[in-house]
PDB file of N, CA and C in Angstrom:
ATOM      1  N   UNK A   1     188.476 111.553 145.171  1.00  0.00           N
ATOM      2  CA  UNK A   1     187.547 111.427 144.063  1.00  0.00           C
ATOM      3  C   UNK A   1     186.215 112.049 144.443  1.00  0.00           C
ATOM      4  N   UNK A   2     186.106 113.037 144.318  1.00  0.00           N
ATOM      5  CA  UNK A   2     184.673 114.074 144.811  1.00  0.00           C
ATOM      6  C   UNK A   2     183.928 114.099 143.671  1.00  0.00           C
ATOM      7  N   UNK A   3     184.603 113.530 142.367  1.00  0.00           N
ATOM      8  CA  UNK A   3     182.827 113.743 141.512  1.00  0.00           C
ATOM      9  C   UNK A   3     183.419 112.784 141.247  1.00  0.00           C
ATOM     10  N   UNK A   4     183.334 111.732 141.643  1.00  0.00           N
ATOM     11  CA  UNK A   4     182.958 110.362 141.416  1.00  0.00           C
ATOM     12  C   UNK A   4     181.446 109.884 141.280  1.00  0.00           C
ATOM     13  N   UNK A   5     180.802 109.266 140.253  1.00  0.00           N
ATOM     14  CA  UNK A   5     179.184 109.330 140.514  1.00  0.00           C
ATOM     15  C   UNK A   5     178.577 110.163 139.420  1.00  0.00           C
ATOM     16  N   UNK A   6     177.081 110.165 139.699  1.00  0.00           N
ATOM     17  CA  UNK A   6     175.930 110.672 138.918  1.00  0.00           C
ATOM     18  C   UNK A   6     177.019 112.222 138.584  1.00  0.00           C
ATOM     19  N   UNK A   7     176.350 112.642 137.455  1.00  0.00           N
ATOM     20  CA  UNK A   7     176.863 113.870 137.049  1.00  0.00           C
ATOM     21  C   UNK A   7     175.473 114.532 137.357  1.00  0.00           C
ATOM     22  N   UNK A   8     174.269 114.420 137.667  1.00  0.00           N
ATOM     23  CA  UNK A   8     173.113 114.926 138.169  1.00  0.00           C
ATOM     24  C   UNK A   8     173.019 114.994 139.446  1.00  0.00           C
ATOM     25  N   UNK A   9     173.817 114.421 140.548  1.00  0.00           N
ATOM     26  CA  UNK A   9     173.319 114.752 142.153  1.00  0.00           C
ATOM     27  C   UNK A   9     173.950 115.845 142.263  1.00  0.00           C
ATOM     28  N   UNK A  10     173.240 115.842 143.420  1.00  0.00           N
ATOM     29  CA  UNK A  10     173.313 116.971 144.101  1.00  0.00           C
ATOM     30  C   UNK A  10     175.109 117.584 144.491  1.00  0.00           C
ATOM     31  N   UNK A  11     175.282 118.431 144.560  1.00  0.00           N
ATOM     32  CA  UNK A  11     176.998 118.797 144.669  1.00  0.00           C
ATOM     33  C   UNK A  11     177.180 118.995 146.334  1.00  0.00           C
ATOM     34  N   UNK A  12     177.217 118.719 147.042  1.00  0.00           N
ATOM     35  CA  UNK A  12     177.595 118.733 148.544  1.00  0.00           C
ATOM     36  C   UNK A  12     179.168 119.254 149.117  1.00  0.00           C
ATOM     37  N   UNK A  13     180.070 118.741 147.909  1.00  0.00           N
ATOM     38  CA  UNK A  13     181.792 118.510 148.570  1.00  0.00           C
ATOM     39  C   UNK A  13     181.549 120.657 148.440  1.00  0.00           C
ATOM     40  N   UNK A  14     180.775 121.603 148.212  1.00  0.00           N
ATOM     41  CA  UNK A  14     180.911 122.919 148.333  1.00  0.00           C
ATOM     42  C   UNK A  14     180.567 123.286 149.709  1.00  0.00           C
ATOM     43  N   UNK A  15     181.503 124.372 150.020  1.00  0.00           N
ATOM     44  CA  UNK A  15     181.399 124.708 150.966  1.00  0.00           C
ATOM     45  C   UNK A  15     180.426 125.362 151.279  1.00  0.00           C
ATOM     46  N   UNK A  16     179.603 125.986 152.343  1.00  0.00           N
ATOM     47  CA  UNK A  16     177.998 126.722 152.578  1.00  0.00           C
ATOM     48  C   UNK A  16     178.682 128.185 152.473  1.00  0.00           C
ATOM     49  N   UNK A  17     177.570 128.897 151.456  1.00  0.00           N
ATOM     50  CA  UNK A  17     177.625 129.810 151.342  1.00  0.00           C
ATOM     51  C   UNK A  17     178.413 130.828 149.657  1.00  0.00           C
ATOM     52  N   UNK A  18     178.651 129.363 148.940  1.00  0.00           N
ATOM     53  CA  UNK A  18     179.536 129.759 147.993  1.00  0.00           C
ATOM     54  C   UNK A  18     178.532 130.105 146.778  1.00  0.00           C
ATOM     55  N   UNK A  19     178.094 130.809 146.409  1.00  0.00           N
ATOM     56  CA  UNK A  19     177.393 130.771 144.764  1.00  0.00           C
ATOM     57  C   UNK A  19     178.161 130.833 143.677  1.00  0.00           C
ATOM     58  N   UNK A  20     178.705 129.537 143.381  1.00  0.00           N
ATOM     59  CA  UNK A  20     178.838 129.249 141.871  1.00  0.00           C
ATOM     60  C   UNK A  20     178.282 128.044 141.376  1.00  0.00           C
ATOM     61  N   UNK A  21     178.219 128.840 140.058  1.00  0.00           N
ATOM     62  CA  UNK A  21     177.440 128.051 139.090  1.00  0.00           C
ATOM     63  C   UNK A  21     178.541 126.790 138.496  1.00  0.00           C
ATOM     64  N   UNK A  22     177.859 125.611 139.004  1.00  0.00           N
ATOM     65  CA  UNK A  22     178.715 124.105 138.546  1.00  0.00           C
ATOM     66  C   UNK A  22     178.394 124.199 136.987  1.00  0.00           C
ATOM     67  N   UNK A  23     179.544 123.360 136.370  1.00  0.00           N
ATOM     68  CA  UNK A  23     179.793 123.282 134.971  1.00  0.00           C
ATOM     69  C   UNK A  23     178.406 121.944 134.664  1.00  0.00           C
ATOM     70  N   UNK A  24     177.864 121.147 135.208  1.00  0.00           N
ATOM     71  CA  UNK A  24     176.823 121.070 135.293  1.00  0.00           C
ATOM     72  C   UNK A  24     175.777 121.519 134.743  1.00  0.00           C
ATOM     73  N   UNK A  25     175.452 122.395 135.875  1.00  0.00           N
ATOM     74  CA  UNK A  25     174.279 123.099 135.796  1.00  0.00           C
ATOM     75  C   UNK A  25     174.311 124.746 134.420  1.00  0.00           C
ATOM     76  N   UNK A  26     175.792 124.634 134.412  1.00  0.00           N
ATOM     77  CA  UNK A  26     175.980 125.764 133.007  1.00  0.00           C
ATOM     78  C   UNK A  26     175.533 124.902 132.009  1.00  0.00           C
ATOM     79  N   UNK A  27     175.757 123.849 131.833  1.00  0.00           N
ATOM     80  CA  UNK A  27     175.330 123.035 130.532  1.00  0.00           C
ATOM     81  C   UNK A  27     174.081 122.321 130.247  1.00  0.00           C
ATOM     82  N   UNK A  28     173.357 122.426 131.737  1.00  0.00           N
ATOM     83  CA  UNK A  28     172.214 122.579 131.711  1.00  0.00           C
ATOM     84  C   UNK A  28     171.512 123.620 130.790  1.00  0.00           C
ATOM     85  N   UNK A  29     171.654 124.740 132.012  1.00  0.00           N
ATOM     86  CA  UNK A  29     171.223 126.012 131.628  1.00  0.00           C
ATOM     87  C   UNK A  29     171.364 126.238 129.770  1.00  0.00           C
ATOM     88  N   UNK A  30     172.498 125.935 128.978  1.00  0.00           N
ATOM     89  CA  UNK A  30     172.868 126.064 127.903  1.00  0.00           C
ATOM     90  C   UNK A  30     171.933 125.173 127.235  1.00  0.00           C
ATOM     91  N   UNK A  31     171.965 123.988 127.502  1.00  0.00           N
ATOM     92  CA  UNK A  31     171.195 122.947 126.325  1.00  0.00           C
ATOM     93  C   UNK A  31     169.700 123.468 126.193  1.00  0.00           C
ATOM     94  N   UNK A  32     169.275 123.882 127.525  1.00  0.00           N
ATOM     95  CA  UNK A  32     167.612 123.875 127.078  1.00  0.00           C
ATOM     96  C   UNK A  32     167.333 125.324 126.701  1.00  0.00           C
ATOM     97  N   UNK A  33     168.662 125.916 127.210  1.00  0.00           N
ATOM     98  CA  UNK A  33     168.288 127.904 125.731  1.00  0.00           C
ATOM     99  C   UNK A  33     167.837 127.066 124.239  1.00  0.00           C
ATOM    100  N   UNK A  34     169.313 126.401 123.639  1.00  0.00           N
ATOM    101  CA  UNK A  34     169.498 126.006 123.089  1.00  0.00           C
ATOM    102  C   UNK A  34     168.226 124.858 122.393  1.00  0.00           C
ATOM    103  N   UNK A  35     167.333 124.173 123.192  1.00  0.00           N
ATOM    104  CA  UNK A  35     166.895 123.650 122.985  1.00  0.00           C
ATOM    105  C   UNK A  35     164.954 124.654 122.958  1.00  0.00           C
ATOM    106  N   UNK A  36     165.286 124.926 123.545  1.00  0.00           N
ATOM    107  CA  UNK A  36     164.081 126.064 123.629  1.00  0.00           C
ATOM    108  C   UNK A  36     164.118 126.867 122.385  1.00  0.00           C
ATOM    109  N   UNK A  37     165.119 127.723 121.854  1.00  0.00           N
ATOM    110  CA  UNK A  37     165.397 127.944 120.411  1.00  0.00           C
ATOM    111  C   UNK A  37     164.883 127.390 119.346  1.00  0.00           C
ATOM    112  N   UNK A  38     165.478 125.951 119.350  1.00  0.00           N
ATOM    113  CA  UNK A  38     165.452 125.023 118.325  1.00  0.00           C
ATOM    114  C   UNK A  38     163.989 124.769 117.846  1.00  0.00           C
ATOM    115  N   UNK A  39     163.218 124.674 119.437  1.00  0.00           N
ATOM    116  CA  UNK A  39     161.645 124.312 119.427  1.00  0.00           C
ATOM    117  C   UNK A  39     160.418 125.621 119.012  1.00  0.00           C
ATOM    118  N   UNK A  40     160.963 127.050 119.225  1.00  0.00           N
ATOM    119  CA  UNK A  40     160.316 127.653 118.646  1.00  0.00           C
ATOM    120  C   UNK A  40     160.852 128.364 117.218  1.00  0.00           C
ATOM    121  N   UNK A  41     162.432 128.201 116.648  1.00  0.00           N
ATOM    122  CA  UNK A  41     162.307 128.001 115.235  1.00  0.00           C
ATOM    123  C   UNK A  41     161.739 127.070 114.184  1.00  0.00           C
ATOM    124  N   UNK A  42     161.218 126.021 115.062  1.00  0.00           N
ATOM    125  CA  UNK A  42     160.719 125.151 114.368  1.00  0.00           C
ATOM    126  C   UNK A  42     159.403 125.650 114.180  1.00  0.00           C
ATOM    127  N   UNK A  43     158.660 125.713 114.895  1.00  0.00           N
ATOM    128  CA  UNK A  43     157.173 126.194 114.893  1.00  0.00           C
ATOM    129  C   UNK A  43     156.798 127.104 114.900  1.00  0.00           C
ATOM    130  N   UNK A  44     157.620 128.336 114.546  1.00  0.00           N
ATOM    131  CA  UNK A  44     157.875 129.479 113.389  1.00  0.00           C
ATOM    132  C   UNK A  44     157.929 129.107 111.901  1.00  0.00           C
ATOM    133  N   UNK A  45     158.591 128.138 111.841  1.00  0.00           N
ATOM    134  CA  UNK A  45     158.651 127.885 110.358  1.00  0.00           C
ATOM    135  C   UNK A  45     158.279 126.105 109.775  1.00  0.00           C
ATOM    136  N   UNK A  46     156.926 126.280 110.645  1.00  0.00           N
ATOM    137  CA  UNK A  46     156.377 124.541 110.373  1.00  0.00           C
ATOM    138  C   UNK A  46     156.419 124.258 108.953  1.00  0.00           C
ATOM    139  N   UNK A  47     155.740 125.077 108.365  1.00  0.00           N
ATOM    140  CA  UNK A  47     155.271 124.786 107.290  1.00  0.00           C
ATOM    141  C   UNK A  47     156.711 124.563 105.871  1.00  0.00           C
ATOM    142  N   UNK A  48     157.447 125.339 106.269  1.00  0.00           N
ATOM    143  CA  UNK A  48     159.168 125.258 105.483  1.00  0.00           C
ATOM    144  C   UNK A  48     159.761 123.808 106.295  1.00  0.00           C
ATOM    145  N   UNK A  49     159.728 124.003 107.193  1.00  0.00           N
ATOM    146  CA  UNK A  49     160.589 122.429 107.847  1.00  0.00           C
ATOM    147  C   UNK A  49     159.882 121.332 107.477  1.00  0.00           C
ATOM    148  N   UNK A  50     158.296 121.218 107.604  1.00  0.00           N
ATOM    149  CA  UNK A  50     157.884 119.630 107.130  1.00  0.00           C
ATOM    150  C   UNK A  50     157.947 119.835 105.465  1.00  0.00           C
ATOM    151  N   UNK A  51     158.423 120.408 104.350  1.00  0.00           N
ATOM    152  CA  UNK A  51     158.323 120.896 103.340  1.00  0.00           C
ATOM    153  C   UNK A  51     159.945 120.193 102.858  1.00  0.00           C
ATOM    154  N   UNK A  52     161.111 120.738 104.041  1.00  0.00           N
ATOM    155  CA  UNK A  52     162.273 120.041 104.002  1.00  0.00           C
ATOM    156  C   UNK A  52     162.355 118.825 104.140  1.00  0.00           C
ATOM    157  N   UNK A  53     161.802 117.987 105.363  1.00  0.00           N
ATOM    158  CA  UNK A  53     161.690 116.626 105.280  1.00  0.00           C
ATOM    159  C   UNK A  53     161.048 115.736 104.543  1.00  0.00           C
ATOM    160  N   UNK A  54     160.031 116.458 103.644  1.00  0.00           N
ATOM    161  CA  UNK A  54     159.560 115.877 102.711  1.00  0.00           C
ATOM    162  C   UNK A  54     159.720 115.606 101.315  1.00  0.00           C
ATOM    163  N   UNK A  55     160.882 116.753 100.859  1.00  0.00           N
ATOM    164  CA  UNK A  55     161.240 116.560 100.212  1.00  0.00           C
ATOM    165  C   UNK A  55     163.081 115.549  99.877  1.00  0.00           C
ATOM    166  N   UNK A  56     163.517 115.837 101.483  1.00  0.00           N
ATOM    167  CA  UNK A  56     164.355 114.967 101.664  1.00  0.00           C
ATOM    168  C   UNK A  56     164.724 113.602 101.472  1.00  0.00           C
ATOM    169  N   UNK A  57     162.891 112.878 101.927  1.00  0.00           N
ATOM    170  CA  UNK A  57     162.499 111.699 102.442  1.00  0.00           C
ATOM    171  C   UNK A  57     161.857 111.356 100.527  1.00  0.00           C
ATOM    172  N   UNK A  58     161.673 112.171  99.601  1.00  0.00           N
ATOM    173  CA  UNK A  58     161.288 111.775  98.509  1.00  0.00           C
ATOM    174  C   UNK A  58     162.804 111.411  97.946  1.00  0.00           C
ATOM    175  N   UNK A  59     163.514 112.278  98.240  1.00  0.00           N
ATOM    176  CA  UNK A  59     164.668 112.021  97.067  1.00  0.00           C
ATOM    177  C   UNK A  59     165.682 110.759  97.809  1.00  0.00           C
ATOM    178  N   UNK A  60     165.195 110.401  99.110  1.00  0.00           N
ATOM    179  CA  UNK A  60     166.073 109.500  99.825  1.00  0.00           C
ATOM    180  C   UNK A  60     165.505 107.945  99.400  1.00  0.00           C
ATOM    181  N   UNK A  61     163.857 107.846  99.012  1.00  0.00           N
ATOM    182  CA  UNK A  61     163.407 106.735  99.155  1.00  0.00           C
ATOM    183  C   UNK A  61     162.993 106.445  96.996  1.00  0.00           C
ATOM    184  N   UNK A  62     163.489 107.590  96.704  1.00  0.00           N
ATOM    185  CA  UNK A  62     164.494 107.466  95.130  1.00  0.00           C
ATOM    186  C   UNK A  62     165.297 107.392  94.952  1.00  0.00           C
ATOM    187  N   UNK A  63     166.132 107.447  95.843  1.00  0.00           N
ATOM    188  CA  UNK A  63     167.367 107.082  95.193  1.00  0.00           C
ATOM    189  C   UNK A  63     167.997 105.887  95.053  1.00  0.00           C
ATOM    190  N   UNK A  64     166.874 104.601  95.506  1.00  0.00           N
ATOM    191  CA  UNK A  64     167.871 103.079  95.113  1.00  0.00           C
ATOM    192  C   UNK A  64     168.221 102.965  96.790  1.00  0.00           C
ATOM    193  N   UNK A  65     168.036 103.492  97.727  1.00  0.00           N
ATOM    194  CA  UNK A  65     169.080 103.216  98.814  1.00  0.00           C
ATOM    195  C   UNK A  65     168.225 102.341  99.854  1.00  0.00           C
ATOM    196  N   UNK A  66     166.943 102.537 100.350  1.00  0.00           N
ATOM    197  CA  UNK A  66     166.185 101.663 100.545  1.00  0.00           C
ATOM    198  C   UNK A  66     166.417  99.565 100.230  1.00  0.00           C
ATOM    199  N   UNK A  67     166.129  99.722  98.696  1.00  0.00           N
ATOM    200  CA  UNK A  67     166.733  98.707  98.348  1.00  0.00           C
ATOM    201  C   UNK A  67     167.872  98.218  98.638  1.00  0.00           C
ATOM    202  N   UNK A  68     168.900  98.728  98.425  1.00  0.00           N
ATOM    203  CA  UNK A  68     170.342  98.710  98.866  1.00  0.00           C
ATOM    204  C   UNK A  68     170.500  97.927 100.581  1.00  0.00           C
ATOM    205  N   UNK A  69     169.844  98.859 101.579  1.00  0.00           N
ATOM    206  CA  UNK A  69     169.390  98.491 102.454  1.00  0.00           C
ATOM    207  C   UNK A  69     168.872  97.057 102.545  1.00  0.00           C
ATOM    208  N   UNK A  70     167.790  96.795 102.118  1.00  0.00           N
ATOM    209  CA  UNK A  70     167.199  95.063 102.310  1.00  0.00           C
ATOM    210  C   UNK A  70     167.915  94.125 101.632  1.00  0.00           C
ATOM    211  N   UNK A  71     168.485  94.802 100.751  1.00  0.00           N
ATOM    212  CA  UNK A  71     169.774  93.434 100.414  1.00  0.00           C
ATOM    213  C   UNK A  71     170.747  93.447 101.282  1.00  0.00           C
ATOM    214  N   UNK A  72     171.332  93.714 101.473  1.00  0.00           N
ATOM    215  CA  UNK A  72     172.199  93.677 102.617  1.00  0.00           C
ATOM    216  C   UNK A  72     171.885  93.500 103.655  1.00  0.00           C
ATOM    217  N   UNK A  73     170.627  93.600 104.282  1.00  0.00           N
ATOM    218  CA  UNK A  73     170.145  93.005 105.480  1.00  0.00           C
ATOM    219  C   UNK A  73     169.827  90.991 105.222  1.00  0.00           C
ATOM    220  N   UNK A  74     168.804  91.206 103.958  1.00  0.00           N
ATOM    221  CA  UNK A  74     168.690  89.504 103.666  1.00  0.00           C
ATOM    222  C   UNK A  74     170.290  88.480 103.581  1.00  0.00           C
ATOM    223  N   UNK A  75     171.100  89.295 102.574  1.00  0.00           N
ATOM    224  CA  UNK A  75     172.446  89.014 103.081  1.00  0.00           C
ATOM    225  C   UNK A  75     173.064  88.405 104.158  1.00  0.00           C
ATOM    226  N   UNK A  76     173.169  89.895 105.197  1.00  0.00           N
ATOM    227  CA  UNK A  76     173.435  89.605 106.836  1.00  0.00           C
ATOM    228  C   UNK A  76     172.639  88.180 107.466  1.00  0.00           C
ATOM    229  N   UNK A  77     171.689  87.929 107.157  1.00  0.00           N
ATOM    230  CA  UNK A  77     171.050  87.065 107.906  1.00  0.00           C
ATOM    231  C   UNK A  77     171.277  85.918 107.414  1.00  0.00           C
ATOM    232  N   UNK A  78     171.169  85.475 105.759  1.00  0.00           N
ATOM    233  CA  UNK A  78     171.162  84.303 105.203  1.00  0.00           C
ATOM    234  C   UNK A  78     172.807  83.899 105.898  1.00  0.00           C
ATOM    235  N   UNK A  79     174.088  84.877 105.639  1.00  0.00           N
ATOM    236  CA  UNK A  79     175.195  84.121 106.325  1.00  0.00           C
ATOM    237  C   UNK A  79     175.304  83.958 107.381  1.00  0.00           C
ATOM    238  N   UNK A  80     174.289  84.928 108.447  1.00  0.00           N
ATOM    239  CA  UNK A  80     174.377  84.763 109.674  1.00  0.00           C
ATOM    240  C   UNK A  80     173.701  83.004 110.339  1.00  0.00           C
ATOM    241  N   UNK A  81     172.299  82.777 109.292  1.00  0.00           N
ATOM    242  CA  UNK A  81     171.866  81.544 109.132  1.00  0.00           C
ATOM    243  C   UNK A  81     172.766  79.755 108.872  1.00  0.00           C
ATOM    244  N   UNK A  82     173.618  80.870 107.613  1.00  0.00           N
ATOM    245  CA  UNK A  82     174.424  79.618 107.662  1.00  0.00           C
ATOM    246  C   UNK A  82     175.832  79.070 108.303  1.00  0.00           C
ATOM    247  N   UNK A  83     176.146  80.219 108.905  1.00  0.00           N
ATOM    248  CA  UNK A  83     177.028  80.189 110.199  1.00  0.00           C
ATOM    249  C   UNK A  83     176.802  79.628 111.592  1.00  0.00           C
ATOM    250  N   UNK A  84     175.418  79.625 111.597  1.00  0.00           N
ATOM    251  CA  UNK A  84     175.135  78.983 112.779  1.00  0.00           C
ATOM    252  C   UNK A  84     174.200  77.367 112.762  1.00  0.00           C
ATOM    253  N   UNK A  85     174.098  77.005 111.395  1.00  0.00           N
ATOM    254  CA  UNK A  85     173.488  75.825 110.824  1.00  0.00           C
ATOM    255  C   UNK A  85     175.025  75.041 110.734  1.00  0.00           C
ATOM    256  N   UNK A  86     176.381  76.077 110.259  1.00  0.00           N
ATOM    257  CA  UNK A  86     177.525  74.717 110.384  1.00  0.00           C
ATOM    258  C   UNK A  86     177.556  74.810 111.826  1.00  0.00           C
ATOM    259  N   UNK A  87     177.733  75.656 112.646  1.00  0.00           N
ATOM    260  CA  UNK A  87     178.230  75.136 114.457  1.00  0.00           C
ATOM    261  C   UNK A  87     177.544  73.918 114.530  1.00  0.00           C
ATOM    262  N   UNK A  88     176.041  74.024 114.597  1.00  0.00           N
ATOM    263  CA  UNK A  88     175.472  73.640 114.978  1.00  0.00           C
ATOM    264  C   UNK A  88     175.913  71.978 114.663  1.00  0.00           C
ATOM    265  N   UNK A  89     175.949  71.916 113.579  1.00  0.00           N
ATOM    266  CA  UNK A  89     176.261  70.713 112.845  1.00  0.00           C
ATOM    267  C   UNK A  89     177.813  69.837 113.094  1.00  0.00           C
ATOM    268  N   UNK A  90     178.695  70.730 113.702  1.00  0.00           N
ATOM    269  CA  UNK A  90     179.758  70.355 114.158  1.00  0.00           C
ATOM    270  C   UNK A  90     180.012  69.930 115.676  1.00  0.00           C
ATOM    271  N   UNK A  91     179.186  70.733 116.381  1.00  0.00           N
ATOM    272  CA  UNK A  91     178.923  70.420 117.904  1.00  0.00           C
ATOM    273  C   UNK A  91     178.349  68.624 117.727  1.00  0.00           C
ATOM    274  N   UNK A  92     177.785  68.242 117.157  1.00  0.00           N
ATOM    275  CA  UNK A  92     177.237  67.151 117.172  1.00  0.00           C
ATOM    276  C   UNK A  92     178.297  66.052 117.627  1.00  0.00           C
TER     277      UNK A  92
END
């Protein structure tokens, strides 16, 4: 079991002298292109992206779903309340 463990330490079980690139460190290398990308298409196009989320976040907090949301949370809790008001009452 040689990669047993952190998927971040250091790789040792290689022999000295070998240069290859661990699948690791390729997916390293990949995420932060990838992520480096992401961060300057964004701030190329600030003004279109907060334009998207804003209009996203209008039609999301119209559409009823919000609400939807807190009922079903008051819900969750009132049975969660009265589920633990009978234990309680039966342990006695």
């Amino acid at each position: 079991m040689r990669r047993a463990g952190s998927i971040f330490k250091q790789e040792s079980y290689r022999g000295t002298g070998v240069r290859i690139v661990s699948g690791v460190t390729l997916a390293l290398i990949i995420c932060s292109v990838l992520s480096g990308l992401a961060a300057f298409s964004i701030i190329a196009n600030f003004g279109a992206v907060t334009a998207r989320i804003a209009i996203f976040m209008a039609n999301l907090l119209s559409s009823g779903f919000p609400i939807l949301i807190v009922i079903a949370t008051v819900v969750y809790f009132t049975v969660r309340l009265k589920w633990k008001l009978r234990r309680s009452y039966r342990g006695w």
